[in-house]
PDB file of N, CA and C in Angstrom:
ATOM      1  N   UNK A   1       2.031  18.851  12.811  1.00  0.00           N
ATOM      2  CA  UNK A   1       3.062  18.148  13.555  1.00  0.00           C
ATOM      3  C   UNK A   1       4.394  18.260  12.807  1.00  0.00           C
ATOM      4  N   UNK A   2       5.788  18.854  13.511  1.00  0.00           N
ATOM      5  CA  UNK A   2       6.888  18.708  13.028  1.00  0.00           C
ATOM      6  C   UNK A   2       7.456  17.575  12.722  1.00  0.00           C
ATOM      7  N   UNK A   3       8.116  17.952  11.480  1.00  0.00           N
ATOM      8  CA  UNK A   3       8.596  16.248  11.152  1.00  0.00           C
ATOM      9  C   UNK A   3      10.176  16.412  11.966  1.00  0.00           C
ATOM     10  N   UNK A   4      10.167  15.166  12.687  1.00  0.00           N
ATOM     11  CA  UNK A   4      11.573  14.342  13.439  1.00  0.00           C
ATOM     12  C   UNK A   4      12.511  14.274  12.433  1.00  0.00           C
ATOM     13  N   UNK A   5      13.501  15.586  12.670  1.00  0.00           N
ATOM     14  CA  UNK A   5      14.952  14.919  12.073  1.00  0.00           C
ATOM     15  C   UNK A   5      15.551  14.156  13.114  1.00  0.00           C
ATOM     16  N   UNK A   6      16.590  13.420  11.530  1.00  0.00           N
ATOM     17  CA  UNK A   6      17.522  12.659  12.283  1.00  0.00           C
ATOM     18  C   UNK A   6      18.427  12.272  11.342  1.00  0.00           C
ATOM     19  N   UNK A   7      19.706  12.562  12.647  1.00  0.00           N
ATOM     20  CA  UNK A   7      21.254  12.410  12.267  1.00  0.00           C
ATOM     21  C   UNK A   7      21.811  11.408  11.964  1.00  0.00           C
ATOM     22  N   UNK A   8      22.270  10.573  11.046  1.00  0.00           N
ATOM     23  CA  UNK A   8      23.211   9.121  11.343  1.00  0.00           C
ATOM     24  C   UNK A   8      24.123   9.519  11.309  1.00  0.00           C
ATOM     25  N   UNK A   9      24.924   9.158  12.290  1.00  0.00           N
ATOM     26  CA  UNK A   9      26.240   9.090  12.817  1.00  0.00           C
ATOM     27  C   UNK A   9      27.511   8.759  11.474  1.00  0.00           C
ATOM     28  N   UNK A  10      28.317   9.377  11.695  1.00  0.00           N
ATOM     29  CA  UNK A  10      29.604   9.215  10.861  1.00  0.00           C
ATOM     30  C   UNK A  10      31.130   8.216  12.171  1.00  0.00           C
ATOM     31  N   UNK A  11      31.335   7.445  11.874  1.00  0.00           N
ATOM     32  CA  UNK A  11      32.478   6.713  12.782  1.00  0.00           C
ATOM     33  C   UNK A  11      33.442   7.886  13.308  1.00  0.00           C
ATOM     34  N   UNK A  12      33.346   7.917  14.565  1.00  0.00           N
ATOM     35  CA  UNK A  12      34.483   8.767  15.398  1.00  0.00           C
ATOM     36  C   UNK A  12      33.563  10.243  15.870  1.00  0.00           C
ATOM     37  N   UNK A  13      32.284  10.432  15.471  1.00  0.00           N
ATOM     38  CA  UNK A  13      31.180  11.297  16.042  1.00  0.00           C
ATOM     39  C   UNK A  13      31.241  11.690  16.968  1.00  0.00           C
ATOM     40  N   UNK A  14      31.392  12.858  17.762  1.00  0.00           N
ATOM     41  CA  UNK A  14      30.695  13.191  19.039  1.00  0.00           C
ATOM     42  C   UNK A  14      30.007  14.139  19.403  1.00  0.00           C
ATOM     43  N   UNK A  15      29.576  14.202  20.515  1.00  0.00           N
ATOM     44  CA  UNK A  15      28.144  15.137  20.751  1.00  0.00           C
ATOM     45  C   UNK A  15      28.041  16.372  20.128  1.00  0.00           C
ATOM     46  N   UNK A  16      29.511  16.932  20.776  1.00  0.00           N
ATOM     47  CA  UNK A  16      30.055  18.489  20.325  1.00  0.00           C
ATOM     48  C   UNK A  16      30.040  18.667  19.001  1.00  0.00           C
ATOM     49  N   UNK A  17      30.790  17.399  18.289  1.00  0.00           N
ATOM     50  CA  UNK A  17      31.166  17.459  16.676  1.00  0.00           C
ATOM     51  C   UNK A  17      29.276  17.222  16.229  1.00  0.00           C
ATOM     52  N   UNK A  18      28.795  16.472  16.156  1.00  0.00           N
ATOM     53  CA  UNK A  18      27.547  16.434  16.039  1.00  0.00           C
ATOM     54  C   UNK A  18      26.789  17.747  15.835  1.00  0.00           C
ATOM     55  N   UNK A  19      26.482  18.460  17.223  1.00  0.00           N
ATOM     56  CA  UNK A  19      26.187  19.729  17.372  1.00  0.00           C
ATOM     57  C   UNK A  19      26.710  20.673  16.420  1.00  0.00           C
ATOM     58  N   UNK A  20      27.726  20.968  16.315  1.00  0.00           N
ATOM     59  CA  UNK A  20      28.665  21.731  14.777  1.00  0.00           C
ATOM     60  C   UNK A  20      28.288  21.426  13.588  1.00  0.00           C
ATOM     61  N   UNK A  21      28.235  20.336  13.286  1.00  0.00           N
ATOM     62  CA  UNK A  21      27.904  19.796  12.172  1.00  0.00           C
ATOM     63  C   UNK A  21      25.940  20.049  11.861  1.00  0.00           C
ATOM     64  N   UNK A  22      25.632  20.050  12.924  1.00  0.00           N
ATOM     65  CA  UNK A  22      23.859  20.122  12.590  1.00  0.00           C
ATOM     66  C   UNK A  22      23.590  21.996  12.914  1.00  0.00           C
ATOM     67  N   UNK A  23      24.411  22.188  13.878  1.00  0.00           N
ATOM     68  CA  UNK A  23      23.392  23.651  14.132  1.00  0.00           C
ATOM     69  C   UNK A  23      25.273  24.781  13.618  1.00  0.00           C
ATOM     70  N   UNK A  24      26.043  24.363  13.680  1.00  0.00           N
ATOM     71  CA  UNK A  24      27.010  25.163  12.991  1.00  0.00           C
ATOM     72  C   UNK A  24      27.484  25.624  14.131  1.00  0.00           C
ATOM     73  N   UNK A  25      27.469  25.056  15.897  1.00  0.00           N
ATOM     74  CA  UNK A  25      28.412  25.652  17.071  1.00  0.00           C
ATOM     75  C   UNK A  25      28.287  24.304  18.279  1.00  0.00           C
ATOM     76  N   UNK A  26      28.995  23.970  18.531  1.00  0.00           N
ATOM     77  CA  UNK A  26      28.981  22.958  19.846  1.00  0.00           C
ATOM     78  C   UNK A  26      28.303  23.585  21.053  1.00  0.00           C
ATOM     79  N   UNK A  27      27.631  24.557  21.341  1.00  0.00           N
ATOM     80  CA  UNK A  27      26.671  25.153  22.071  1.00  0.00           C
ATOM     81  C   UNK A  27      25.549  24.462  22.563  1.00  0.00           C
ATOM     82  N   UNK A  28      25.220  22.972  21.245  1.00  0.00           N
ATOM     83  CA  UNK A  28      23.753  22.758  21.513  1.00  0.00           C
ATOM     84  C   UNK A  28      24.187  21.245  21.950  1.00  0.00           C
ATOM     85  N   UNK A  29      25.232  20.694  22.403  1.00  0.00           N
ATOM     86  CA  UNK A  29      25.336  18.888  22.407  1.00  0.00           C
ATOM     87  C   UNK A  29      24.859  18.819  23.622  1.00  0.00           C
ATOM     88  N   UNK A  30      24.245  19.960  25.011  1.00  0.00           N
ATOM     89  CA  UNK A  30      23.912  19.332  26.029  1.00  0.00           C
ATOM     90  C   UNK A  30      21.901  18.846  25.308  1.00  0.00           C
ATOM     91  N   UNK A  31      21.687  20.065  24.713  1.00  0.00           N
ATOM     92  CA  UNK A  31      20.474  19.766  24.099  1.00  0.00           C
ATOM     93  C   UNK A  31      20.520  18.414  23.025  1.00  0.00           C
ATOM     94  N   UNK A  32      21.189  17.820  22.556  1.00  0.00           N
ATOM     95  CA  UNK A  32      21.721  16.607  21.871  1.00  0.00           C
ATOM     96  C   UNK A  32      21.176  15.740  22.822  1.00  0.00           C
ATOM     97  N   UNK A  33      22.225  16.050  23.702  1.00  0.00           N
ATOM     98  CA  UNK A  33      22.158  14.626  24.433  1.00  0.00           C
ATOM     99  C   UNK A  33      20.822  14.593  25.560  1.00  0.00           C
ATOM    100  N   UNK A  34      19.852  15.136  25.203  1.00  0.00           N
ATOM    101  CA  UNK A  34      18.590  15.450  26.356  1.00  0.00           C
ATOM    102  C   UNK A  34      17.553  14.836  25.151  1.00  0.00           C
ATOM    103  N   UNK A  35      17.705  15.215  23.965  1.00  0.00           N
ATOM    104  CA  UNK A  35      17.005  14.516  22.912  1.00  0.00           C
ATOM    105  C   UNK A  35      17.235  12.932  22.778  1.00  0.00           C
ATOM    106  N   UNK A  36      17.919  12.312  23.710  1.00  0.00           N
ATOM    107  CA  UNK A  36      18.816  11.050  23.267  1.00  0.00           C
ATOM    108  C   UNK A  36      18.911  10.031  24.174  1.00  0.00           C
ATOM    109  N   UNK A  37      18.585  10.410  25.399  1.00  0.00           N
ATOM    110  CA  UNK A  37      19.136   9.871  26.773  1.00  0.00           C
ATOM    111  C   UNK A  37      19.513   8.833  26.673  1.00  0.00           C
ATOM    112  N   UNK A  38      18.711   7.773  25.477  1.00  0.00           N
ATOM    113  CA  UNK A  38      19.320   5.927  25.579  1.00  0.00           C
ATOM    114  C   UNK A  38      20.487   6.213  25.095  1.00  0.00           C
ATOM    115  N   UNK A  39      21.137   7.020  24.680  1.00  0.00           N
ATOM    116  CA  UNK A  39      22.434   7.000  24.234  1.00  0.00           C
ATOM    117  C   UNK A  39      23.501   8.053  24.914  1.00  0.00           C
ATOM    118  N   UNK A  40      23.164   8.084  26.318  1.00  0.00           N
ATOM    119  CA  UNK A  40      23.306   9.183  27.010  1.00  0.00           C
ATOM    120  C   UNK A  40      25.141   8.339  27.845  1.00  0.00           C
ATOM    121  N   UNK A  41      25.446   7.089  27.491  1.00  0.00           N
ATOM    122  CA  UNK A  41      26.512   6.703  27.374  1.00  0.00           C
ATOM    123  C   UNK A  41      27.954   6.187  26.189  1.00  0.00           C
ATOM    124  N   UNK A  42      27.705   6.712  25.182  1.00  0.00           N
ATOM    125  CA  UNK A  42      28.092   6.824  24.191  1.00  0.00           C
ATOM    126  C   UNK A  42      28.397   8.151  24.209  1.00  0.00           C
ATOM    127  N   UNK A  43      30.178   8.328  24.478  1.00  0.00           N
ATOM    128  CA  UNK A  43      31.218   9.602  24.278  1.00  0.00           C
ATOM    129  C   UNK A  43      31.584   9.549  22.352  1.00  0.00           C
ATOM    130  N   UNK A  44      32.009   8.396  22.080  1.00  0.00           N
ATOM    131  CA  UNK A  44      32.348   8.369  20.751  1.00  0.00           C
ATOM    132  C   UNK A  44      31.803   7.486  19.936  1.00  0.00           C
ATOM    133  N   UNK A  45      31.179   8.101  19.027  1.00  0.00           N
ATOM    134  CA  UNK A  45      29.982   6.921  18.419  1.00  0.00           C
ATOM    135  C   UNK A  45      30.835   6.182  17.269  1.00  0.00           C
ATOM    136  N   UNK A  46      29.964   4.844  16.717  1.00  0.00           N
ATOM    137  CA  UNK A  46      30.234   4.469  15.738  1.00  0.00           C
ATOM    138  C   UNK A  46      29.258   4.805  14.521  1.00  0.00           C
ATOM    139  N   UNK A  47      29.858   4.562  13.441  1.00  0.00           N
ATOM    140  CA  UNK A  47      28.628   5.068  12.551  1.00  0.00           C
ATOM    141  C   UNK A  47      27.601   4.492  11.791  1.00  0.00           C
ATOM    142  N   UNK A  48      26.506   5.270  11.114  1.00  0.00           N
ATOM    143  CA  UNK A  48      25.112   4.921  10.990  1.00  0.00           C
ATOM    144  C   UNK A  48      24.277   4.639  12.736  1.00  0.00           C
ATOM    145  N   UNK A  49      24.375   5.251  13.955  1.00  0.00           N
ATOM    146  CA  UNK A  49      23.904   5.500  15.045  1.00  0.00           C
ATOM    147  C   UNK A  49      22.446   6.603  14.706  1.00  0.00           C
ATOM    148  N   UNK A  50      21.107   6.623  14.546  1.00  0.00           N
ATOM    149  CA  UNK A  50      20.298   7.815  14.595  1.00  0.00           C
ATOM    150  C   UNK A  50      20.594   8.680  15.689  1.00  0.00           C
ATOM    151  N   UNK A  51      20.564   9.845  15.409  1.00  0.00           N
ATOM    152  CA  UNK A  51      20.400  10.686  16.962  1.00  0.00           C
ATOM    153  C   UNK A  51      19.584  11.526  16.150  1.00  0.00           C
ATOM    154  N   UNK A  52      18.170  11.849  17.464  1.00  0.00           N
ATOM    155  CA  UNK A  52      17.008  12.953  17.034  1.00  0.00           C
ATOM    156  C   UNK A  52      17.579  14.316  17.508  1.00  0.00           C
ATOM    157  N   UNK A  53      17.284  14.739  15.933  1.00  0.00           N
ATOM    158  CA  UNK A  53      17.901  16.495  16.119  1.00  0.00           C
ATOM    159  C   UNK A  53      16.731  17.366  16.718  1.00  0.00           C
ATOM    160  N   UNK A  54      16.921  17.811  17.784  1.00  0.00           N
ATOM    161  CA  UNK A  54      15.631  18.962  18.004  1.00  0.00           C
ATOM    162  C   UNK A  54      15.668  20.160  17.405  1.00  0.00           C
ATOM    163  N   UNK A  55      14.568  20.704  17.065  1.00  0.00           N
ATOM    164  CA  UNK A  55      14.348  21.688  16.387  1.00  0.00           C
ATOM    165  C   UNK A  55      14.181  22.721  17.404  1.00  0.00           C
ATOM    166  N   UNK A  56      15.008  24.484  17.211  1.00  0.00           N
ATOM    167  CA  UNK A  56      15.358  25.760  18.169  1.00  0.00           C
ATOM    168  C   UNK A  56      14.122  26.564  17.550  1.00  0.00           C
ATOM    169  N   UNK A  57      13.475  26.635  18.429  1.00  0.00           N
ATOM    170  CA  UNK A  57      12.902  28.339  17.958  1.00  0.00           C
ATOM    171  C   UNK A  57      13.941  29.521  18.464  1.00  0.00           C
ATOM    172  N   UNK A  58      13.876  30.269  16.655  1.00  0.00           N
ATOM    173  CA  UNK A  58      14.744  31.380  16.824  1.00  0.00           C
ATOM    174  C   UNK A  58      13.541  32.797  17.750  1.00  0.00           C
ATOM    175  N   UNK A  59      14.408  33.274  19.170  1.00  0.00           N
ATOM    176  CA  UNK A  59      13.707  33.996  20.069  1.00  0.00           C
ATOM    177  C   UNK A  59      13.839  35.166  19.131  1.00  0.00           C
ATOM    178  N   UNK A  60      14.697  35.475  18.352  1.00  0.00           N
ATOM    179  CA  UNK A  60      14.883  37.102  17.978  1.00  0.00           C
ATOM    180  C   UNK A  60      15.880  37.663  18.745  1.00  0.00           C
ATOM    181  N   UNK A  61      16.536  37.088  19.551  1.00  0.00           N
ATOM    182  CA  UNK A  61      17.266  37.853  20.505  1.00  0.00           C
ATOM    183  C   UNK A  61      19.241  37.707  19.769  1.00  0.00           C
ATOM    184  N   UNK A  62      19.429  39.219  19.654  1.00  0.00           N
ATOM    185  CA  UNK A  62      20.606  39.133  19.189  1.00  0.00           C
ATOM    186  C   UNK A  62      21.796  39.683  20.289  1.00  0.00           C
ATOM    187  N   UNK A  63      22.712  38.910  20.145  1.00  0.00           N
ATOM    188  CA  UNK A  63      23.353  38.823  21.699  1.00  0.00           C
ATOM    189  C   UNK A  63      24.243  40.442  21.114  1.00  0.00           C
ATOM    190  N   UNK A  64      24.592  41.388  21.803  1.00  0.00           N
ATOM    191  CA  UNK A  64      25.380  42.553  21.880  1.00  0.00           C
ATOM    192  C   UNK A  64      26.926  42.434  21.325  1.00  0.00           C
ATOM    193  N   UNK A  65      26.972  42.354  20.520  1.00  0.00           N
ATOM    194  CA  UNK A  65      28.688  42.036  19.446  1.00  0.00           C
ATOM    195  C   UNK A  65      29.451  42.789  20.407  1.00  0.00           C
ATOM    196  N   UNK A  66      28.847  44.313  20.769  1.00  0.00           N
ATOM    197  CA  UNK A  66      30.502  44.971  21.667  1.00  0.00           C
ATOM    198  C   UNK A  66      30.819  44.224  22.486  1.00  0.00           C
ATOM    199  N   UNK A  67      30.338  43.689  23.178  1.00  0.00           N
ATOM    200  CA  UNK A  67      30.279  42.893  24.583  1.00  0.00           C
ATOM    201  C   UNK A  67      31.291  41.189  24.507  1.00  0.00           C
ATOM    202  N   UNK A  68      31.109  40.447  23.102  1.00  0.00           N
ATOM    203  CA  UNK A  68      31.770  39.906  22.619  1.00  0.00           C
ATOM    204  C   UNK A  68      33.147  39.720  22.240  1.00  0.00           C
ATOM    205  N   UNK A  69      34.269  38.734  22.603  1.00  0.00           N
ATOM    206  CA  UNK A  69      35.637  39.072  22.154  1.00  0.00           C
ATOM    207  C   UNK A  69      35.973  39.347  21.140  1.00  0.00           C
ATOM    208  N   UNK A  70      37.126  39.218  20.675  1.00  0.00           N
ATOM    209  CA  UNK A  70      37.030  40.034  19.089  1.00  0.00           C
ATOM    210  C   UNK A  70      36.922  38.213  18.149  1.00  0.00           C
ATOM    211  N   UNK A  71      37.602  37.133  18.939  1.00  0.00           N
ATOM    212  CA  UNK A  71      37.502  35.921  17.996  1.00  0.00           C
ATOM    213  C   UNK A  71      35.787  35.748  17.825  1.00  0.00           C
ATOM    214  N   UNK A  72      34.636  36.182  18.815  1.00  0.00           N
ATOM    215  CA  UNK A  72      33.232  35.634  18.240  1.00  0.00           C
ATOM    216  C   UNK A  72      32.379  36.965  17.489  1.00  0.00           C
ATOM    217  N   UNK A  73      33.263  38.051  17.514  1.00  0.00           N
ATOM    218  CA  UNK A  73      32.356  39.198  16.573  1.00  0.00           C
ATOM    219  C   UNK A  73      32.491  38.280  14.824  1.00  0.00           C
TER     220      UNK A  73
END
């Protein structure tokens, strides 16, 4: 059984900033907030708040860099 991380909140937190801060891109705060739902009204947190971090399985799949703008190569 995987062990449950979890985030405590820093004052002025949000989903996006959250997401950055745990997985290194605001890509994952809709997955945040699906891990979270009782807190699925809270835009700006206060701090010491838990939020459960879900854990990604990496697919292997590497997205095509040419195809990419030049700011995400």
């Amino acid at each position: 059984m995987a062990k449950t991380r979890v985030y405590r909140t820093k004052n002025g937190d949000t989903w996006d900033l959250i997401s950055y801060k745990v997985y290194g891109t605001e890509g994952y705060f809709h997955d945040l907030i699906r891990a979270n739902l009782n807190l699925i009204d809270i835009a700006i947190f206060d701090s010491n708040i838990p939020i459960i971090i879900p854990d990604f399985v990496d697919t292997g799949v590497n997205e095509d860099t040419d195809k990419l703008p030049p700011w995400k190569r």
